[in-house]
C-alpha atoms as a PDB file:
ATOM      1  CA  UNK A   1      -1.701  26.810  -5.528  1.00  0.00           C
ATOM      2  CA  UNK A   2       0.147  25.158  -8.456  1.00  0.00           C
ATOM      3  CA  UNK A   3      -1.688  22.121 -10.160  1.00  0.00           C
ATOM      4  CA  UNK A   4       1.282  19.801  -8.469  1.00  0.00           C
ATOM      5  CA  UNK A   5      -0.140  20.959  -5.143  1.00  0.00           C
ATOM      6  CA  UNK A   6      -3.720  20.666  -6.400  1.00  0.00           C
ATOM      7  CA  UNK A   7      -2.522  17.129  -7.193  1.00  0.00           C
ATOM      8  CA  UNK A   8      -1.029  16.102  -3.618  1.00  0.00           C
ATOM      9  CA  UNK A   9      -4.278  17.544  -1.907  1.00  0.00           C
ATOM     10  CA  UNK A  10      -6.418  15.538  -3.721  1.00  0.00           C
ATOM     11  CA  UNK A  11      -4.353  12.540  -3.235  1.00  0.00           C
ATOM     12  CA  UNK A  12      -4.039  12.435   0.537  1.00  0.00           C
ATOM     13  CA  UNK A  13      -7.897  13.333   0.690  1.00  0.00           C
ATOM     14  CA  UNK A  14      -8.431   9.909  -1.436  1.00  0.00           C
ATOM     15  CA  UNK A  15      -6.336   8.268   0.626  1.00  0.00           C
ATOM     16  CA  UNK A  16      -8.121   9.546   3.733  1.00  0.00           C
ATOM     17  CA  UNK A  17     -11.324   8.526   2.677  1.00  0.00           C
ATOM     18  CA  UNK A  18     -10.308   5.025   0.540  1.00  0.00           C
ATOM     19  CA  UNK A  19      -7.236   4.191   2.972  1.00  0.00           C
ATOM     20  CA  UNK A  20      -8.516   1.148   3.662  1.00  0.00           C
ATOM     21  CA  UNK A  21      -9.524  -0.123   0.318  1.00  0.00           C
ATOM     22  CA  UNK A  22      -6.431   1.319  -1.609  1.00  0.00           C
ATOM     23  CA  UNK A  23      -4.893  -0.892   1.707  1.00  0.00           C
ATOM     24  CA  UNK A  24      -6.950  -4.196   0.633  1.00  0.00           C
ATOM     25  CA  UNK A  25      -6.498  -3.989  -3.216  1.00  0.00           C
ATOM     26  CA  UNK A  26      -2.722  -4.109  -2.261  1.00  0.00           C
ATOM     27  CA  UNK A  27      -3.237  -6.697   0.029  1.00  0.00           C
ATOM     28  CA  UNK A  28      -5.209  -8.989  -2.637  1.00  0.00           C
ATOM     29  CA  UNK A  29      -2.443  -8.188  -5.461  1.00  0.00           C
ATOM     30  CA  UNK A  30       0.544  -9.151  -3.611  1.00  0.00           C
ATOM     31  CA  UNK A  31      -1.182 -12.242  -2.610  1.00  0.00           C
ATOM     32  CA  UNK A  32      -2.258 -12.769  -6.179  1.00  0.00           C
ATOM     33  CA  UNK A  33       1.345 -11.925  -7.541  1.00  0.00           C
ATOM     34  CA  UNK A  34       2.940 -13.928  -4.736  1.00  0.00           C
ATOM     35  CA  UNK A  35       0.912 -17.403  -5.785  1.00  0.00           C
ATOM     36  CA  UNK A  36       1.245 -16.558  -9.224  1.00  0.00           C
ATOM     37  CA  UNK A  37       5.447 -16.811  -8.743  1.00  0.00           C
ATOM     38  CA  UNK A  38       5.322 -20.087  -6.773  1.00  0.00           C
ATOM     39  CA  UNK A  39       6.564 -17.830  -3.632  1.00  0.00           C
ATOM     40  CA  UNK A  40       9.715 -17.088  -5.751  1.00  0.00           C
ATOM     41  CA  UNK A  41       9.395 -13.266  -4.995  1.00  0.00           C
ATOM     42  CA  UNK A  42       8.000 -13.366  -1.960  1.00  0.00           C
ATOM     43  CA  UNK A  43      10.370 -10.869   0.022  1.00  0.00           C
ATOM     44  CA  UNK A  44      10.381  -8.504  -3.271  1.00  0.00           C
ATOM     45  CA  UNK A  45       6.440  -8.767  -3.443  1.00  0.00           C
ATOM     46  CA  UNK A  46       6.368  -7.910   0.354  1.00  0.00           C
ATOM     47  CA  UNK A  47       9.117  -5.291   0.128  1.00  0.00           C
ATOM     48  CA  UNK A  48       6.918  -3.165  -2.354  1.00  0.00           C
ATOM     49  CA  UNK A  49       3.707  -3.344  -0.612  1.00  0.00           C
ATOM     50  CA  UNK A  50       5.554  -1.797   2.841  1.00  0.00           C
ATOM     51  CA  UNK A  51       6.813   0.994   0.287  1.00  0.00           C
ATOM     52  CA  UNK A  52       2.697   1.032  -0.724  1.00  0.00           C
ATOM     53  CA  UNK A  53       1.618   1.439   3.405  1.00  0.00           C
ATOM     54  CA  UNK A  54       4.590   3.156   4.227  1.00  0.00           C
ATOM     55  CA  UNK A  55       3.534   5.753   0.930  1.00  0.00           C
ATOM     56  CA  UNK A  56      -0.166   5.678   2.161  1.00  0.00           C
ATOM     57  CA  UNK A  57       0.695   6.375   5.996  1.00  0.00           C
ATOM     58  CA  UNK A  58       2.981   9.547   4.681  1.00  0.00           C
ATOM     59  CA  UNK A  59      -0.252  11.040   2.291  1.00  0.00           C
ATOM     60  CA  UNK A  60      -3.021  10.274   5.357  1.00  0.00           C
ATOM     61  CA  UNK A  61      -0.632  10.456   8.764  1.00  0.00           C
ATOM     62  CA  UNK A  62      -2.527   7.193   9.921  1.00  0.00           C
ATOM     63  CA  UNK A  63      -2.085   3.473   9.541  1.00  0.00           C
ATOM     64  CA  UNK A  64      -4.383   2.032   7.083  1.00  0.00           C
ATOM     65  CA  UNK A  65      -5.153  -1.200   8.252  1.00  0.00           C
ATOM     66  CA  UNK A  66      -1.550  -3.043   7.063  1.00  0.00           C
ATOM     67  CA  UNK A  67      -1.992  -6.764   7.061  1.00  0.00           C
ATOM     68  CA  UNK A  68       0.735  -9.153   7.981  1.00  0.00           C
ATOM     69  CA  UNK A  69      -0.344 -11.845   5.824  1.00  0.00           C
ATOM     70  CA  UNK A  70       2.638 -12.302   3.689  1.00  0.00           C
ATOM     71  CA  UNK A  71       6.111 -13.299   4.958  1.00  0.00           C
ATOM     72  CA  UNK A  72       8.786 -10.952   4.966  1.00  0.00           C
ATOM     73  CA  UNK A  73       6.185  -8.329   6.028  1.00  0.00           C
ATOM     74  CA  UNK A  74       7.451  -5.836   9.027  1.00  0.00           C
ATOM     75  CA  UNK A  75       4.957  -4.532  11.429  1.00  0.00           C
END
């Protein structure tokens, strides 16, 4: 097993067990970043956190709590 696999393995077994958290920190950031701009990138800000769930569903295979607290978000 190469150290890239190594890598990946221990990833999605963070992500497994931290889902949720990694999911919340997001969460708290784009909210952060979002009030911080005025709402000026508020479809960019919630563009990148789907990329961040949709990332974190592909490591885990399960949904990891996604919030729908910004606009622009798609369930």
């Amino acid at each position: 097993m190469g150290f890239l696999d190594k890598a990946k393995d221990a990833a999605r077994k963070a992500v497994g067990q931290h889902g949720d958290k990694i999911n919340d920190a997001a969460d708290k950031a784009a909210k952060l970043l979002d009030k911080k701009t005025d709402g000026k990138h508020t479809e960019k800000i919630a563009d990148g956190k789907n990329k961040l769930e949709d990332a974190l569903d592909k490591l885990d295979g399960k949904n990891d709590g996604k919030n729908d607290d910004l606009p622009g978000r798609t369930p």
